[in-house]
Structure formats: C-alpha cells, structure tokens
Protein backbone atom coordinates (compact mmCIF):
# COMPACT_ATOMS: atom_id res chain seq x y z
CA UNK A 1 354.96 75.75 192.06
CA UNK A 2 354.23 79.06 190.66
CA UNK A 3 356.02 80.66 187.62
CA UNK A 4 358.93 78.99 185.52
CA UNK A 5 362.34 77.89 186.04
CA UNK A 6 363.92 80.83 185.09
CA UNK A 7 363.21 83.23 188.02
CA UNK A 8 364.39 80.53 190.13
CA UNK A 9 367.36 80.27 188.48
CA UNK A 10 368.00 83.76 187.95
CA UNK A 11 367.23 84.73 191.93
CA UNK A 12 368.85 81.39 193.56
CA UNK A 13 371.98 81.36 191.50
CA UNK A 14 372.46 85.56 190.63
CA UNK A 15 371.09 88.06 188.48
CA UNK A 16 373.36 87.50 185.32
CA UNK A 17 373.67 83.54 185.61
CA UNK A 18 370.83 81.82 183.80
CA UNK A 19 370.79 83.55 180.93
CA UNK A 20 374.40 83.50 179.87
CA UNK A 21 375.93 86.87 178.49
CA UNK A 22 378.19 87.16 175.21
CA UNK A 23 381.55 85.43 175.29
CA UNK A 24 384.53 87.44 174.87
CA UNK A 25 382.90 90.53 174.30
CA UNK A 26 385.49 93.53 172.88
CA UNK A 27 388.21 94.00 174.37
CA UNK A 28 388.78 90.15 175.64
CA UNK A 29 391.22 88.09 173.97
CA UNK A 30 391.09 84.30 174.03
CA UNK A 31 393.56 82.69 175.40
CA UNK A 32 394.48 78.56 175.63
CA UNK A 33 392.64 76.42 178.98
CA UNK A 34 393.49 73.40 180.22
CA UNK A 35 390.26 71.56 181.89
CA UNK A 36 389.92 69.23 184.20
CA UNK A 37 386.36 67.46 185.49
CA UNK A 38 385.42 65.13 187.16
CA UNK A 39 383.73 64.05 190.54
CA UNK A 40 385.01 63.76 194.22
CA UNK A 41 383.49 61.67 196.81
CA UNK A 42 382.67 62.71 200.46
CA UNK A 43 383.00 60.37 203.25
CA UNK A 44 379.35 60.14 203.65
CA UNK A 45 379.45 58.48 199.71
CA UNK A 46 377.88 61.23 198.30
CA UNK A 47 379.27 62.48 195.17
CA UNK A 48 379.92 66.02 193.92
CA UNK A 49 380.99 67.41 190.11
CA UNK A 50 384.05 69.86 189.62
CA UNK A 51 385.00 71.55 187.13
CA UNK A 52 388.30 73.54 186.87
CA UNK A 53 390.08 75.83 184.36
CA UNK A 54 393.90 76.70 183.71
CA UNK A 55 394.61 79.17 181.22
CA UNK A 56 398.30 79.66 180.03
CA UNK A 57 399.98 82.10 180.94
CA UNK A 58 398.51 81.10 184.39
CA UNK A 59 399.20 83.91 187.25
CA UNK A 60 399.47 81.58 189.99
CA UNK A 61 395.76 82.35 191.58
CA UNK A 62 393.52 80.09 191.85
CA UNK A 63 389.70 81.38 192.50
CA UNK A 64 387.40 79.08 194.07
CA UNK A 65 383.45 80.03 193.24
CA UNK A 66 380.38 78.71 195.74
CA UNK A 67 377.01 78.37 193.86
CA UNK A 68 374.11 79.62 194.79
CA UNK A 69 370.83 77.80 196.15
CA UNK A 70 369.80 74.85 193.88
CA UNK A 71 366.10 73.22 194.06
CA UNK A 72 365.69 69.58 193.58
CA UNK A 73 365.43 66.29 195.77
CA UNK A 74 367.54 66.53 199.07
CA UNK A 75 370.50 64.83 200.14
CA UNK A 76 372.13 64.04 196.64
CA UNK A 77 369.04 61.51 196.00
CA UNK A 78 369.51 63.43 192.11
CA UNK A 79 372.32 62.96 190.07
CA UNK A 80 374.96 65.37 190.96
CA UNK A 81 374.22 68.87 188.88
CA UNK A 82 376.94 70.67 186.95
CA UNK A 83 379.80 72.25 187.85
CA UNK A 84 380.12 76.02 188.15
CA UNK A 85 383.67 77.89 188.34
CA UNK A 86 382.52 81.08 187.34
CA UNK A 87 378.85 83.29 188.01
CA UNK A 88 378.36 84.75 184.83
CA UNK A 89 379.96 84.12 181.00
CA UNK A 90 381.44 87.69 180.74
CA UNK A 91 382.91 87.30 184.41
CA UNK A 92 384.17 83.60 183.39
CA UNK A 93 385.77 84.62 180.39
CA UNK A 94 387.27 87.58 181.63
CA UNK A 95 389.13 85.85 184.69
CA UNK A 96 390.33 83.35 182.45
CA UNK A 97 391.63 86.01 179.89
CA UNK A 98 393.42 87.65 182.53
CA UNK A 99 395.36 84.77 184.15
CA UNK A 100 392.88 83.46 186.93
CA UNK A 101 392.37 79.75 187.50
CA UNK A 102 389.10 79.37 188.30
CA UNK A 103 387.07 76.04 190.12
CA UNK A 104 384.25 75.00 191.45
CA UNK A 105 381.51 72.09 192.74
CA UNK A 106 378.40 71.18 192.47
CA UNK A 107 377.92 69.93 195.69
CA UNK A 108 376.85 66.50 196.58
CA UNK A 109 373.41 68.00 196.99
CA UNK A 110 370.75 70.39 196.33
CA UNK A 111 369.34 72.13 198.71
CA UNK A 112 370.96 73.82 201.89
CA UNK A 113 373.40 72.38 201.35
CA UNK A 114 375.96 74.18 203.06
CA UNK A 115 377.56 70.49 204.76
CA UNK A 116 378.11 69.32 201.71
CA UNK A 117 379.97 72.51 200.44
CA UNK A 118 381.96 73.28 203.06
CA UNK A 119 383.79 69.59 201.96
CA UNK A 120 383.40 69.39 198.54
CA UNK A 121 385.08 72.86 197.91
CA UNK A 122 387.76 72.18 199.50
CA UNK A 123 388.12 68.53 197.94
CA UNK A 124 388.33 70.78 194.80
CA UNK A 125 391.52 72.91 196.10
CA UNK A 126 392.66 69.14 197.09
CA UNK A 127 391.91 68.22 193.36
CA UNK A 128 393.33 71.60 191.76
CA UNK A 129 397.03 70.69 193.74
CA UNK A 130 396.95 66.61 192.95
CA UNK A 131 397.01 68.00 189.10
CA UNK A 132 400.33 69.43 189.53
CA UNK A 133 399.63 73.29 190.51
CA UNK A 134 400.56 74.86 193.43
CA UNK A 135 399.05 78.07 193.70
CA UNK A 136 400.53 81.37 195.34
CA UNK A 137 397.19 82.56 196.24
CA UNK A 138 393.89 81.28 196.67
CA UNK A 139 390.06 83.80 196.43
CA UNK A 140 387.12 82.33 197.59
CA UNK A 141 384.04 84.18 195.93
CA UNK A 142 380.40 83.07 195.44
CA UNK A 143 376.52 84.12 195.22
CA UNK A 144 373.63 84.06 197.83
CA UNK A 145 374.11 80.95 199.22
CA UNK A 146 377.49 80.41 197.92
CA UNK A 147 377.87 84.13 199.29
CA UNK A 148 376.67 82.27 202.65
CA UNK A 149 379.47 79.52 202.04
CA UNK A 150 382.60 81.92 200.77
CA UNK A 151 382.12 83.71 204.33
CA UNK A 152 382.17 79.84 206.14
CA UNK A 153 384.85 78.87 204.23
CA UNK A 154 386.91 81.76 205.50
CA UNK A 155 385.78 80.86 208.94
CA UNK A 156 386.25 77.02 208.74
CA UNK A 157 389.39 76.78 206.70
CA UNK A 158 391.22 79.98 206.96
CA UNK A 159 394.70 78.89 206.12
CA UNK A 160 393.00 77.77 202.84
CA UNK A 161 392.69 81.22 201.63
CA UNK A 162 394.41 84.65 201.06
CA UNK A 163 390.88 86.65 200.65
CA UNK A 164 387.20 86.11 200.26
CA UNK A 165 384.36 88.31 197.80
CA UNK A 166 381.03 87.08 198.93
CA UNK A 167 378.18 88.67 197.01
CA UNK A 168 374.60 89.04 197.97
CA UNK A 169 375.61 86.32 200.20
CA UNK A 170 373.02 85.03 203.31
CA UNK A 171 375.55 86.63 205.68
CA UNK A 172 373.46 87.02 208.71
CA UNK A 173 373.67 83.15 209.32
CA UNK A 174 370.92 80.88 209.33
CA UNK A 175 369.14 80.86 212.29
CA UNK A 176 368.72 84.85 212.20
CA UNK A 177 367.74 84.31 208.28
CA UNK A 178 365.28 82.57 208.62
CA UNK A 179 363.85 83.47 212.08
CA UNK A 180 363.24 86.81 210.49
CA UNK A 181 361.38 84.78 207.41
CA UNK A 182 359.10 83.36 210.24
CA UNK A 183 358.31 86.68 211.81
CA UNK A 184 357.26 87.91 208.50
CA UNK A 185 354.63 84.99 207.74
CA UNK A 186 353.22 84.86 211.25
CA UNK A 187 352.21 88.44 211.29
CA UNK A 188 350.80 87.60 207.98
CA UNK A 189 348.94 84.47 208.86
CA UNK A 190 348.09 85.92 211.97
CA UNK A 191 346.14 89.56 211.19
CA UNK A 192 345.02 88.85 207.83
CA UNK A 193 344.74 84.94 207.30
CA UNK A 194 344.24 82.66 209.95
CA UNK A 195 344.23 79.23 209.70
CA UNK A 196 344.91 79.66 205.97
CA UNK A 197 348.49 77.77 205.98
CA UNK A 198 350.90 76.58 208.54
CA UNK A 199 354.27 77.73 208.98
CA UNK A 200 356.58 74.67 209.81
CA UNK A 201 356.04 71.02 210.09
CA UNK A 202 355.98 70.19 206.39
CA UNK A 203 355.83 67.10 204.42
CA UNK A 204 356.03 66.47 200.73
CA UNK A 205 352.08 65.81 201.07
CA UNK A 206 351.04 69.47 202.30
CA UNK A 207 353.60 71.84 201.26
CA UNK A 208 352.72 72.62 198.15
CA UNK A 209 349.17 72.75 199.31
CA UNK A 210 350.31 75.03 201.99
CA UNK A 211 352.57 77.39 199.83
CA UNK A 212 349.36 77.41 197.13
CA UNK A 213 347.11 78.38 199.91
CA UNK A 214 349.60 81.14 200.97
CA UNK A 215 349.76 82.92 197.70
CA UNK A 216 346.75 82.59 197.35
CA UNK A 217 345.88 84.58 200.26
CA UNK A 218 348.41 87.46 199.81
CA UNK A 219 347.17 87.90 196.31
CA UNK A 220 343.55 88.08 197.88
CA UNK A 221 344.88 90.36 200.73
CA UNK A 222 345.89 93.09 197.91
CA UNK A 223 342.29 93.70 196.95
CA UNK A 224 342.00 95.73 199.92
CA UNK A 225 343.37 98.45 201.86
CA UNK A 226 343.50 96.67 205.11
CA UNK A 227 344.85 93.76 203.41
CA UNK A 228 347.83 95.50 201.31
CA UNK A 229 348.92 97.27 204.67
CA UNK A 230 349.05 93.92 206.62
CA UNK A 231 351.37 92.64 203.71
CA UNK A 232 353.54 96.10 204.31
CA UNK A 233 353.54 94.57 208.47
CA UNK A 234 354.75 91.52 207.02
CA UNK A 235 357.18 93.15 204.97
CA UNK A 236 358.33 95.04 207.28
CA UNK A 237 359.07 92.00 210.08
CA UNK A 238 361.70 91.46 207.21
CA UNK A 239 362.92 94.18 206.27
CA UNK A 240 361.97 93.62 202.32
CA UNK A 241 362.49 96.73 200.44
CA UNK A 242 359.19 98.58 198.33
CA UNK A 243 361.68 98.06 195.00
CA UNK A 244 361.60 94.88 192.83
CA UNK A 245 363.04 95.59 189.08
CA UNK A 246 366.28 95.70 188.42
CA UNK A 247 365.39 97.65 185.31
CA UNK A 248 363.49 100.16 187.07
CA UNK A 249 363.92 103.17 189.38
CA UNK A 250 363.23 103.05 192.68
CA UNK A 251 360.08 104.13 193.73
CA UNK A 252 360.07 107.67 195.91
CA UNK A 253 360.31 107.95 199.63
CA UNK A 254 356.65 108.48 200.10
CA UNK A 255 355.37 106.51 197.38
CA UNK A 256 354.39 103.65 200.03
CA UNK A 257 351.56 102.38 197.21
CA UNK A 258 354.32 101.26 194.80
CA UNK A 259 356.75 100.05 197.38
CA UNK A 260 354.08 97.88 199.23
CA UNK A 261 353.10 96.43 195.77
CA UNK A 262 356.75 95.61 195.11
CA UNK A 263 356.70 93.78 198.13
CA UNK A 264 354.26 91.43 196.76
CA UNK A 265 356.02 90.96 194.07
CA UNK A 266 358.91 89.34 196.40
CA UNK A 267 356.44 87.52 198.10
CA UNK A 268 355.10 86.18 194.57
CA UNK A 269 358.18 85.13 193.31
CA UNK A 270 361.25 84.03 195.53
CA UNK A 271 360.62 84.92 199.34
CA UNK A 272 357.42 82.31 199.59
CA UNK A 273 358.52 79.59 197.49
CA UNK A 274 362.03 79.49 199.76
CA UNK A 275 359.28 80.00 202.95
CA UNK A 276 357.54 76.81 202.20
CA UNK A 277 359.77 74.46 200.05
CA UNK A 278 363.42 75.80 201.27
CA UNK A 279 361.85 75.56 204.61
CA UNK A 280 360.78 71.95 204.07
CA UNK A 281 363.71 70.93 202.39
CA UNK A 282 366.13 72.42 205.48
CA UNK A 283 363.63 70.83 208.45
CA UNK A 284 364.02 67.20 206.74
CA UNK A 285 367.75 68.14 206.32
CA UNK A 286 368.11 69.11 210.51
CA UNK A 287 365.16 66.78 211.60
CA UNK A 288 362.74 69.58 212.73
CA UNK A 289 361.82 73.06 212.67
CA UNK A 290 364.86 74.92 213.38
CA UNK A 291 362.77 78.88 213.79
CA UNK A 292 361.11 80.36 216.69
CA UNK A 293 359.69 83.54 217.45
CA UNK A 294 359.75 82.91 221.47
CA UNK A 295 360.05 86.32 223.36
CA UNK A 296 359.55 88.62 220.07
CA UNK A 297 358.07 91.87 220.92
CA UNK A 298 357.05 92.79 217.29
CA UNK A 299 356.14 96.62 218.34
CA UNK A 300 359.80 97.02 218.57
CA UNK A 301 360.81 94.94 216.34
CA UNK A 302 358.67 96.83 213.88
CA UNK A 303 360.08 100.40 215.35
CA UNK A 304 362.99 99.26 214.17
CA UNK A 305 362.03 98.50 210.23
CA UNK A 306 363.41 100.28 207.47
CA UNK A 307 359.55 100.34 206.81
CA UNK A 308 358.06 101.60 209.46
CA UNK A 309 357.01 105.19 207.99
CA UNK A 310 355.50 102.69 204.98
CA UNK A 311 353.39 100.75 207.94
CA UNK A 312 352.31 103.77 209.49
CA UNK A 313 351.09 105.07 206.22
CA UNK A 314 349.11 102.58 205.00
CA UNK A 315 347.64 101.49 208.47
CA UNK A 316 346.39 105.27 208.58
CA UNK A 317 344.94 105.39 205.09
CA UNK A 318 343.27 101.80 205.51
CA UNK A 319 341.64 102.76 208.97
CA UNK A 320 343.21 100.18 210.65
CA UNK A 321 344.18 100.02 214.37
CA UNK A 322 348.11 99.69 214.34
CA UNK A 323 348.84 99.67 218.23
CA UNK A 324 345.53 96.88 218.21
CA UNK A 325 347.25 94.68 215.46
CA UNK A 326 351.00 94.76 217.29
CA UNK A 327 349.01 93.70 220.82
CA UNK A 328 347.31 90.61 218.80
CA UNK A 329 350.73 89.40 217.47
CA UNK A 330 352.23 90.09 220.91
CA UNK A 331 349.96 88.18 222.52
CA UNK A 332 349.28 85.03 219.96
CA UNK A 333 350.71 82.06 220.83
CA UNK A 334 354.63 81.48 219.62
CA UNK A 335 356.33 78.96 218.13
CA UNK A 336 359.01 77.10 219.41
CA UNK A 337 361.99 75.30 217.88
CA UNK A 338 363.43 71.89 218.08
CA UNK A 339 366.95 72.44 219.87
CA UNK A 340 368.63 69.72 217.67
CA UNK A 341 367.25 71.37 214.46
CA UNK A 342 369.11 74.58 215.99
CA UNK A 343 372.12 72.83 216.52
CA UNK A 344 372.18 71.94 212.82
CA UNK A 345 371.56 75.31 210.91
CA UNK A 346 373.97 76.95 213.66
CA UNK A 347 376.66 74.78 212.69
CA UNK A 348 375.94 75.38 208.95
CA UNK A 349 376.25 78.40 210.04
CA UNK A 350 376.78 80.76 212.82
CA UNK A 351 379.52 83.74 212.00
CA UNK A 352 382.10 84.62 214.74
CA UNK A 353 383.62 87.67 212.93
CA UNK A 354 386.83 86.02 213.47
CA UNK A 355 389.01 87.24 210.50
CA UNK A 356 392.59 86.59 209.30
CA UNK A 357 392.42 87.24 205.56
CA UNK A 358 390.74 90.30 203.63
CA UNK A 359 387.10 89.82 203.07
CA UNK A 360 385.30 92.12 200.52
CA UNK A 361 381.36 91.72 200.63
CA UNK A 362 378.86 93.15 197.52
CA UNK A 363 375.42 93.71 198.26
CA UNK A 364 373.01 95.85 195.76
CA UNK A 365 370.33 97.93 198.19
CA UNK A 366 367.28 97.05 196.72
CA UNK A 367 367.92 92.98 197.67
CA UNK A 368 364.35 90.98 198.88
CA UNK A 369 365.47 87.72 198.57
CA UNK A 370 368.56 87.80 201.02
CA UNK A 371 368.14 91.87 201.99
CA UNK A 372 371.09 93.97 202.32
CA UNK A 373 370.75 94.23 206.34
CA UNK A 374 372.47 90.65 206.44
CA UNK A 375 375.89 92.82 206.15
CA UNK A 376 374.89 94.75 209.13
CA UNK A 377 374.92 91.61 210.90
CA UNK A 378 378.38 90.17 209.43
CA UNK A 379 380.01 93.52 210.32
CA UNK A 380 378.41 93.76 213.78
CA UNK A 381 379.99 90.48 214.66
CA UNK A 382 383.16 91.06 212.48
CA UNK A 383 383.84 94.10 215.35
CA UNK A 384 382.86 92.30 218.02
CA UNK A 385 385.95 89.89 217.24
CA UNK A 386 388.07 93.07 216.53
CA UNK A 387 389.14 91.78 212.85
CA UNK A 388 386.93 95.11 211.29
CA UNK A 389 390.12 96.17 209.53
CA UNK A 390 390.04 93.05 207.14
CA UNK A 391 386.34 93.72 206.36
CA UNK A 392 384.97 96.05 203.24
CA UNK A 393 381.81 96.59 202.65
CA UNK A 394 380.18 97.84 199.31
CA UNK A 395 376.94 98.34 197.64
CA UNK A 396 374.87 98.56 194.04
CA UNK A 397 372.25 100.74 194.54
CA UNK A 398 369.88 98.54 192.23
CA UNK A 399 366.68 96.32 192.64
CA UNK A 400 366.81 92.07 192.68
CA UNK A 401 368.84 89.51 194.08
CA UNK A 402 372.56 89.68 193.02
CA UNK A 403 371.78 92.01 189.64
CA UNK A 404 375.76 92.95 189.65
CA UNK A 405 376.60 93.48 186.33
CA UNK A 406 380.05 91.98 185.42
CA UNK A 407 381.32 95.03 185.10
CA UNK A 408 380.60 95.74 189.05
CA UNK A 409 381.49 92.01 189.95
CA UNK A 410 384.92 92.04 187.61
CA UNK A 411 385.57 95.98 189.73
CA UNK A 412 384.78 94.50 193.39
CA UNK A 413 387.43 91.67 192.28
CA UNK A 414 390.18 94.16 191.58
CA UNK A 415 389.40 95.76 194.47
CA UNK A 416 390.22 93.04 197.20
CA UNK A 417 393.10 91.85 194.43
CA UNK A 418 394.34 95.16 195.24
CA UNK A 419 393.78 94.99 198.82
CA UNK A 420 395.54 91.75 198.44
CA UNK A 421 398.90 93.31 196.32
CA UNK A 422 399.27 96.32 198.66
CA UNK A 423 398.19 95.60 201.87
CA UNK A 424 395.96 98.19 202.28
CA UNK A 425 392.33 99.30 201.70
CA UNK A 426 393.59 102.86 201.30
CA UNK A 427 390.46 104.89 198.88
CA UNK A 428 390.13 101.70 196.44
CA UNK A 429 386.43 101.18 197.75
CA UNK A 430 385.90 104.60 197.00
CA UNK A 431 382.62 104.76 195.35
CA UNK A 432 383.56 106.99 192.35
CA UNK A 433 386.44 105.26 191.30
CA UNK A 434 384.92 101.81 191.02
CA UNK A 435 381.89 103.53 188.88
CA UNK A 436 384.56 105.22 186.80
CA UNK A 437 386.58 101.77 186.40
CA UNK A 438 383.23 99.57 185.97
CA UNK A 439 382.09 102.21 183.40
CA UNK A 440 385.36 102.24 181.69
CA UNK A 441 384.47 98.24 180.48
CA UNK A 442 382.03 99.38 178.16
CA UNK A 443 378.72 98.65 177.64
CA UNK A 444 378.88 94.81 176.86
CA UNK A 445 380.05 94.51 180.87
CA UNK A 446 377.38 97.26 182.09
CA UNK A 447 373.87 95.01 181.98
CA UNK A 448 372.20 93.12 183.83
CA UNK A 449 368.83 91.37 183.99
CA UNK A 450 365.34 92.52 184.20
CA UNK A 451 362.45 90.94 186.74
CA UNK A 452 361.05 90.11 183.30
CA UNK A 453 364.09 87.93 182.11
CA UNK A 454 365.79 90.73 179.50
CA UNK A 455 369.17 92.09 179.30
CA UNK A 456 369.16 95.66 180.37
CA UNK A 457 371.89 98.25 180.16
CA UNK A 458 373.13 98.92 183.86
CA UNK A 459 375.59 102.18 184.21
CA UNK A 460 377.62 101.07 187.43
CA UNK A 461 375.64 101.84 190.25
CA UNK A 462 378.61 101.81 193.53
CA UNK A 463 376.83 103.84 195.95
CA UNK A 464 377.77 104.93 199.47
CA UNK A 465 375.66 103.33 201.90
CA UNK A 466 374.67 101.94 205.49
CA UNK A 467 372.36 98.75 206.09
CA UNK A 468 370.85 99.21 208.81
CA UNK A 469 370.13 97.05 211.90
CA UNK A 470 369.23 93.38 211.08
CA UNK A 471 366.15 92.81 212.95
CA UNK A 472 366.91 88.76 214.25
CA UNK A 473 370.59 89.05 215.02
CA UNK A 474 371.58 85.63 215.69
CA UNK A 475 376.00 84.82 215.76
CA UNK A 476 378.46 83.52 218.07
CA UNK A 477 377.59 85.94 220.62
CA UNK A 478 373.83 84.28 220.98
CA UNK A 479 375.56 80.91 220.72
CA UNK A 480 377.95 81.17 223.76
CA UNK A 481 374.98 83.06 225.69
C-alpha cells in the first residue's frame, strides 16, 4: 500500500481529524462532562463502541456524528475501533463548551460499512435516552462517508431527527459513486495501459498486485505527453478537479499542466487505493461487482466534464487523436454488474430527496476524493421530491477532502441551528456573513491541514458556487425505472 497512515486518515476521516488541533483554544471555557462508553450489539452479533458526552449546563441537543471511511478487515472480523462524537478537537471542545451533547459509534465494522451504521447510530440515540436524557432536539452531522450516512439517516429514520449537516459527504449514492470511479479507470486501462490491471473481481491474492501495477502505470504514463493527457481523459470521466493542496492556490484556468499533474496526485494518494482495496472490500461485502459501464457513450459523457477544455488542451499539444480515442472506448467491450451486488450498494444507499427536516450540506470546491458534483446529484433528486425548501447548500472554495477548518464547520452548524430556531433560511447562508462570523473565531479556529500533513492558517473561504452536473446520476428515479 503506498504512503503512510496518515493521508489515509486525514482523507477517509476529514481534513482536521488525524492530527488533533489545540484544546480549548482562547476564548473556550471548560466546562464539567459526564461520559458514558461502552458497546452495543446488533442483531447480527456484531459489536460497535460509543462514546457520548454531557456537559452541564446541558441545552437539551443532542448531536449525533457519523465517521468517515475506516480501512481494516471487513465485517467486524477486528476488534471494534474507537468511538468518535466529534470531527475535530477544536470542533469537540467547542460544542461541548457551548451546551451540545455530542455521540457517536464506531460501527461494528470497517469498511463500507454503511449497514452497520445505519443501526448502530441509532442504538446510540437508544443508549443516550436509557441514561436518563431526553433530548428536545436531535442533529445528525458527519464526514465523507459519515457525510454519506447523516443524509441516510435522515432518509431512513426521519422522526429521529430535527436537522442534518453532512460534510463532504458521498451524497451522490453509491452506485453513481462508484460507477463514475469505473469510467475513470477503464478509459485509463483502456487508451494508455491495457492489460496492465483489472478493474473488478478482486481477491486478497491480486489486489494489491493489481493496485501496485496501476500506479505504477499512471506514474509511467506522466513521462509523456500522450500519457499525461490520457490521465486528464481519466480525470475527466470523474470529474476530479486540476487542484490538490489545501495550502495552495488554485492553479489558473488555463494552466491545464498543473491541474493535470494535480490530478495525479489524487490518483497517487486516495482515489486508487479506494479503486482497488475499497472496491474489494465493498464486492466481498455485496457478493460481486456492483459497477457497470453498459450503454456509456463517453464522448458525451466527456462533453459534459468540468474538464473538458483541460482534455482538449492537452490532446492538442500531445498530437493525439481525441475523436479516435472516444471511438476506441465507445466501442471496447463493457462491463457488466452482478444485479444482487446492485441490490446491496442501492440499499446502502440510493437518495429519494424525500425531506422532512432541514438539511445543510458543506462541500469545499476543490474535493477529488468524493468531488463536489455529488451535491448536484443530492439536490437534483431533493427537487424531484419537491422538499428543495429544506435543502442548503454551501461551499469552501479550498483544495482536499473535507479541509473545513473548525471555524467553517463550527459557522455551517450555527447556520442550520439557526435555520432550526427561526424557521427560516432567510440570508444566514449568505456567503459574507459566514466568512465574517468564521473569521471573527480567530486564528486558532481558521487552519486547516496541508497535503503534506502541517497545520496551515485558512482565512474562511464560503464562496458562492454551483456544482455542476454529476456525470453517473444514479437515485430513486433510476431505481423505480
């Protein structure tokens, strides 16, 4: 497995998490918690931490956090991990400071393990009312995947809730996910390396072989002109954006050089590693390859990329044949998926849009792990239902995988608390008043992490902005078709 712990940690779990900022930082006073942990068990046996925290005064909400994406054996085969209530320190310590329960699981397994979740967060609101609380109102909120499973909670178990602040969350549902994942290898694997590495049907004998052999060709690929503007194609069938550091500026519009290397740089850290082991981890999970790329027509799935001009560019400058490569993957054999595997990552999960309580989503811009066109795909299917008037959307204009600083995470908060007080929306996603009230927390709140591990100052970054089209829509609407 290439590079170290950390970048999993810090891309699977969020931007600020790993490392662990200050506690209590100025302007925070400590106040007295009352803990309780311990472990509930699912039907299936399986067994899942929880941790929760009462401070006193308590305000009567409770706030449930979701996890991100944790590596390790399958299934709960490992010991249950720790418990996490909160997604950074700062953010921890600040809810708690300012009346908040907060809770949380570890899930009875690693993994995709969104079955798991769905039961063992609510065992924890089950837990949080047999120790003698009864609260008035209940948030979910979580990270990547545990943005993925705040929005299915909401869906599942909406009387459970009063409002719901996914962040960076795999909103687009799984089968769209990680159909667009497949696209973006097979156009790979296809023009530039074939036969090099397969794309499903793993084991625990060839994957790592296969995601070796993978990175090993895209590394090779960027020696070249004709190979760096396949990996742009590749990029594109994704959507992956040319910007990679949170701690640096985004490259310009026509700089397609620096944003096709940045796209490597996804592909070298999270996007292949979840390609070839998440993928192997979810097919032994739903008992077969649950992708297919069956009636794609990648010419207009590519006209449709947010990197198109990049393509075009570097196709030109390279001398390669654009219209020749699009009629070789049109015309390559497909692969097909196993409909049982379907069912599974459907079920866990498929969005309807159906909404009865507020939902606030985060989502910084510059995103290629879980990119920031999964919330054109919640909001498509959140009108389709007619609930958009419970639905905010708002962005960080900011490279990496949930690089909120707590300042912007503690802001988005108040915002749907609002929403939650008043009733109303009215101006409070306004971008320039939650930069002026992330701002005014001061510079211990305003950081965030670099690609290279370091905390960096990070002024808030709110930023008005549309996603645009996710390229492998798949939601309730595909399911009843």
């Amino acid at each position: 497995m290439r590079g170290s712990s950390t970048w999993l940690r810090r891309f699977c779990a969020g931007g600020v998490v790993a490392l662990g900022l200050a506690l209590l930082p100025a302007g925070v006073s400590a106040v007295t918690i009352t803990v309780f942990a311990g472990q509930t068990t699912e039907t299936s046996g399986l067994k899942s931490n929880y941790l929760i925290e009462v401070p006193s005064p308590w305000n009567g909400t409770l706030v449930l956090y979701s996890h991100g994406y944790s590596f390790g054996p399958p299934f709960g085969k490992a010991a249950p991990q720790t418990a996490a209530d909160a997604g950074d320190a700062t953010t921890h310590d600040w809810l708690l400071a300012n009346g908040y329960a907060i809770a949380g699981s570890s899930y009875a397994s690693t993994g995709w393990a969104l079955q798991q979740a769905f039961q063992d967060q609510i065992a924890v609101l089950d837990v949080f009312k047999s120790k003698g609380y009864n609260a008035t109102r209940t948030i979910a909120w979580g990270h990547s995947l545990g943005g993925m499973i705040t929005a299915g909670l909401v869906q599942l178990f909406p009387n459970r809730f009063n409002g719901a602040l996914p962040m960076c969350g795999v909103v687009a549902g799984g089968p769209g996910v990680w159909n667009q994942g497949l696209d973006s290898e097979f156009a790979f694997l296809t023009l530039q390396a074939p036969g090099a590495f397969q794309l499903s049907g793993f084991t625990a004998a060839n994957v790592g072989t296969n995601f070796n052999n993978a990175i090993i060709a895209f590394n090779k690929a960027q020696t070249t002109a004709q190979g760096q503007a396949r990996i742009a194609l590749s990029a594109a069938l994704a959507d992956v954006p040319g910007w990679f550091d949170p701690a640096s500026p985004q490259p310009a519009a026509t700089d397609y050089a620096a944003q096709e290397a940045n796209q490597l740089a996804w592909d070298n850290s999270p996007d292949l590693f979840f390609g070839f082991f998440g993928r192997f981890e979810l097919e032994a999970r739903a008992h077969g390859n649950f992708s297919w790329n069956t009636g794609v027509d990648y010419r207009v799935q590519l006209s449709h990329s947010v990197d198109f001009a990049e393509v075009q560019a570097l196709y030109a400058a390279a001398g390669l044949d654009l219209n020749k490569d699009l009629d070789t993957l049109n015309s390559t054999p497909r692969i097909s998926a196993d409909p049982g595997a379907v069912d599974y990552v459907s079920k866990y999960i498929t969005y309807n849009g159906n909404l009865s309580i507020p939902v606030l989503t985060m989502h910084t811009t510059g995103d290629g792990l879980v990119e920031v066109t999964d919330e054109n795909a919640y909001a498509s299917v959140v009108r389709s239902a007619g609930d958009n008037r419970m639905l905010r959307q708002v962005f960080v204009h900011r490279a990496g995988h949930c690089s909120f600083s707590p300042a912007e995470t503690i802001t988005a908060f108040q915002t749907l608390v609002h929403r939650l007080d008043t009733g109303r929306w009215e101006d409070g996603t306004n971008v320039t008043s939650m930069n002026s009230q992330a701002n005014s927390f001061g510079p211990a709140y305003n950081v965030t992490v670099s690609a290279a591990g370091h905390i960096v100052a990070a002024p808030a970054s709110f930023i008005d902005f549309q996603p645009d089209k996710f390229l492998r829509r798949f939601d309730a609407r595909d399911v009843a078709a």
